[in-house]
N, C-alpha and C. Protein backbone atom coordinates (compact mmCIF):
# COMPACT_ATOMS: atom_id res chain seq x y z
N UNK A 1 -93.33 30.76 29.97
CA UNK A 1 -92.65 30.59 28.69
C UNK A 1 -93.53 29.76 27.77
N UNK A 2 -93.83 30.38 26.45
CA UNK A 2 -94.75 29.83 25.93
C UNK A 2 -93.72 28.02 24.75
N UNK A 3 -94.64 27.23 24.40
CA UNK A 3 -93.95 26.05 24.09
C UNK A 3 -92.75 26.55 22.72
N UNK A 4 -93.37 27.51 22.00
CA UNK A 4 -92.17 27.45 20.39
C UNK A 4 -90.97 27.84 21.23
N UNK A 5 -91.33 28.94 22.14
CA UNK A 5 -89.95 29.55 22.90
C UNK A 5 -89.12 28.14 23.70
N UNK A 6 -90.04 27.10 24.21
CA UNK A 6 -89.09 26.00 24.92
C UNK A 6 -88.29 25.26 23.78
N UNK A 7 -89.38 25.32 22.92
CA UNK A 7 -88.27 24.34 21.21
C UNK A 7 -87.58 24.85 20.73
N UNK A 8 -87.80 26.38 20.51
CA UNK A 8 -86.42 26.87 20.20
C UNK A 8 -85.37 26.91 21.02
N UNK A 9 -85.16 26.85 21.98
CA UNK A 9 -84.30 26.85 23.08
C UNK A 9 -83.51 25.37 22.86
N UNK A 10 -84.24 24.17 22.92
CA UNK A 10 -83.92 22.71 22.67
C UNK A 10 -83.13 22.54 21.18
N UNK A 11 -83.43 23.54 20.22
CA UNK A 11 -82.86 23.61 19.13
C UNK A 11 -81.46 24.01 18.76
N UNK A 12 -81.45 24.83 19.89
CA UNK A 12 -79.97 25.77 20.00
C UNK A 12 -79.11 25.23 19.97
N UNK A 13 -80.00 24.29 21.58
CA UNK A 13 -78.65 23.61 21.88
C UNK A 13 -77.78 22.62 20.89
N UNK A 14 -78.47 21.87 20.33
CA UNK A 14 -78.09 21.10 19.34
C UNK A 14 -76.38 21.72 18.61
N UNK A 15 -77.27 22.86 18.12
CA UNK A 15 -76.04 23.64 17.21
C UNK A 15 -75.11 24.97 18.13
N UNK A 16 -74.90 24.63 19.15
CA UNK A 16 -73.78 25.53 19.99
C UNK A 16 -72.68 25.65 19.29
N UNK A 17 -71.93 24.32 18.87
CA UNK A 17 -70.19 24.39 18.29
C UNK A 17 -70.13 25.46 17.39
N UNK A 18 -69.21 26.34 17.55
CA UNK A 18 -68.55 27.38 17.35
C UNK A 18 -67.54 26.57 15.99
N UNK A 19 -67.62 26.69 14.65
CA UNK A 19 -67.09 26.04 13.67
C UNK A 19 -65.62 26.59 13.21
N UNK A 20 -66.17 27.75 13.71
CA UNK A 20 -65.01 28.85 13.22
C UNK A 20 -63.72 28.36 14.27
N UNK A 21 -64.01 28.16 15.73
CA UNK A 21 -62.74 28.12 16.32
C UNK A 21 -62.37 26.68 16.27
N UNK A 22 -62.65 25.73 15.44
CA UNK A 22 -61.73 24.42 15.14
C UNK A 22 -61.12 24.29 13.94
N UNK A 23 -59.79 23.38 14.67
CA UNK A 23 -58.77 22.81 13.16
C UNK A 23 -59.63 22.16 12.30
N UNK A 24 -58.57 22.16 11.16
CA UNK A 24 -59.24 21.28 10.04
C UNK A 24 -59.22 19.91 10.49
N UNK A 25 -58.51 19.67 11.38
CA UNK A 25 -58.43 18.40 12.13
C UNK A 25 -59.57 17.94 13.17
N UNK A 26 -59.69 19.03 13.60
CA UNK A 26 -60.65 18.94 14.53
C UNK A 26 -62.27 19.01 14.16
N UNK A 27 -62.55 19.33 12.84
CA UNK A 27 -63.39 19.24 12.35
C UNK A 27 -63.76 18.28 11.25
N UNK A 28 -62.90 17.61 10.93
CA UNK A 28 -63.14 16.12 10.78
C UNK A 28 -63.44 15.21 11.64
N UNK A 29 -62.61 15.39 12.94
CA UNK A 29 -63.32 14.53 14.23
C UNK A 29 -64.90 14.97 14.30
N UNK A 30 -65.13 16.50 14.78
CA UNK A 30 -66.08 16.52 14.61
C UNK A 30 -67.62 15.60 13.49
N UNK A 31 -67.20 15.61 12.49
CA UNK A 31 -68.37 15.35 11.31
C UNK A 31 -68.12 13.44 11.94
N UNK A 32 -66.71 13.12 12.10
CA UNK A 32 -67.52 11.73 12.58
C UNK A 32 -67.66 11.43 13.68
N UNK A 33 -67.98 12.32 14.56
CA UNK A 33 -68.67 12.73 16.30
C UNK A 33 -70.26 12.52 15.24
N UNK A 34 -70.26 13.29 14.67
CA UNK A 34 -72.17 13.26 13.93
C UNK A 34 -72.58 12.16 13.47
N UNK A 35 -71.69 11.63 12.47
CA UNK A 35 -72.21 10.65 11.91
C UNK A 35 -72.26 9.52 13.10
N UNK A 36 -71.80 9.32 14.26
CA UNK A 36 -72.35 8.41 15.40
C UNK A 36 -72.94 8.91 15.97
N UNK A 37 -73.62 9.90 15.69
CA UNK A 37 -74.64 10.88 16.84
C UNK A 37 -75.91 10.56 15.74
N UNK A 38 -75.94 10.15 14.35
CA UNK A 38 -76.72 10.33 13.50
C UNK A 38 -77.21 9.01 13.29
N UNK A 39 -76.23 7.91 13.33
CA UNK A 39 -76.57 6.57 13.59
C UNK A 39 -77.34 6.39 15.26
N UNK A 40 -76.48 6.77 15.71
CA UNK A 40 -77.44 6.81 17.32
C UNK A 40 -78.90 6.95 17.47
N UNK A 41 -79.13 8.23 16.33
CA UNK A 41 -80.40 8.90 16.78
C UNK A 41 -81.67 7.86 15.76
N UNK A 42 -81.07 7.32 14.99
CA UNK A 42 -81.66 6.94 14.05
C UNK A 42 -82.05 5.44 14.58
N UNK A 43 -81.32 4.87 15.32
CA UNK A 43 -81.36 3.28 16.11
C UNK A 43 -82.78 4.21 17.16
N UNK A 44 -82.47 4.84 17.66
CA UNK A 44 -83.54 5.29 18.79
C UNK A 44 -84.79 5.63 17.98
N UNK A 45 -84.80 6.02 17.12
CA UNK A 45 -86.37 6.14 16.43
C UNK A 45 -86.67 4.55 15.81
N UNK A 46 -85.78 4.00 15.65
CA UNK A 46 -86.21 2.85 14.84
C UNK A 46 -86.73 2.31 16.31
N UNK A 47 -86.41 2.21 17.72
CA UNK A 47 -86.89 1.93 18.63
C UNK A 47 -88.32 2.05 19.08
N UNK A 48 -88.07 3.54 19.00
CA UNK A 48 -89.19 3.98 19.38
C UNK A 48 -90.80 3.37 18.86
N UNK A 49 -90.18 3.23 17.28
CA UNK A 49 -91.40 3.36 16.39
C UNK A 49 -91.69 1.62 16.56
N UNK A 50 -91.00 0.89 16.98
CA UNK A 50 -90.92 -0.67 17.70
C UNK A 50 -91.82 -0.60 18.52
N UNK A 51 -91.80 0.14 19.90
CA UNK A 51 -92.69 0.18 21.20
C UNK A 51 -93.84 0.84 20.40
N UNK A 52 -93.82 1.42 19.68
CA UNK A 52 -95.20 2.01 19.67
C UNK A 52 -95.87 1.19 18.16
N UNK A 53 -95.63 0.52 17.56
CA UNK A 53 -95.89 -0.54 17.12
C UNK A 53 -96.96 -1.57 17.93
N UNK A 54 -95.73 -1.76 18.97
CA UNK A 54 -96.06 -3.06 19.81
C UNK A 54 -97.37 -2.73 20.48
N UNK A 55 -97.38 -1.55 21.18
CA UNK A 55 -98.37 -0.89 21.79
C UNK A 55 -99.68 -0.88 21.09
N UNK A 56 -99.51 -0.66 19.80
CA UNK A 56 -100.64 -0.07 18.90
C UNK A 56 -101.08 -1.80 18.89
N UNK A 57 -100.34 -2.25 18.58
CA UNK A 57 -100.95 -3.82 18.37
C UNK A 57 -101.62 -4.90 19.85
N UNK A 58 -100.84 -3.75 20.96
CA UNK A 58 -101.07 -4.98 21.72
C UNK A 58 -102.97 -4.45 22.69
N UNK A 59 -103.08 -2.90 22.06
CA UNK A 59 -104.00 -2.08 22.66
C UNK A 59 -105.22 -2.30 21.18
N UNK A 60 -104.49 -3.05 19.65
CA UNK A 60 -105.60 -3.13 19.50
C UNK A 60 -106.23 -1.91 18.03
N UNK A 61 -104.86 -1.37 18.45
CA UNK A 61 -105.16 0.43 17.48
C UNK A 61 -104.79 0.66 16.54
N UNK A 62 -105.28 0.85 15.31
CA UNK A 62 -104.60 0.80 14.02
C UNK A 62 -103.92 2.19 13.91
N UNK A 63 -102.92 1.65 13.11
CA UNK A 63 -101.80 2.52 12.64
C UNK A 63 -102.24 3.67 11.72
């Protein structure tokens, strides 16, 4: 399996939910299921980009 075929695959998954078969209720839960999935993801890059900061500085390597 070549790599675009593995990312597209990783992409899918993301967007599975079926929009059509939820309440209007249930799709308000949904959007603030995201918006803590969106804060989540966003704390983890701010992480990330921390360690590799630290790394770059502690190895010496400019940014």
């Amino acid at each position: 399996m070549e790599d675009d075929d593995i990312e597209n695959e990783k992409k899918q998954e993301y967007f599975c939910v079926n929009l059509a078969n939820l309440s209007k209720d249930e799709l308000t839960q949904y959007i603030v299921f995201l918006e803590k999935e969106i804060k989540r993801t966003k704390a983890e890059i701010s992480n990330k980009s921390s360690a590799l900061g630290a790394a770059n500085l502690l190895f010496k390597k400019e940014i």
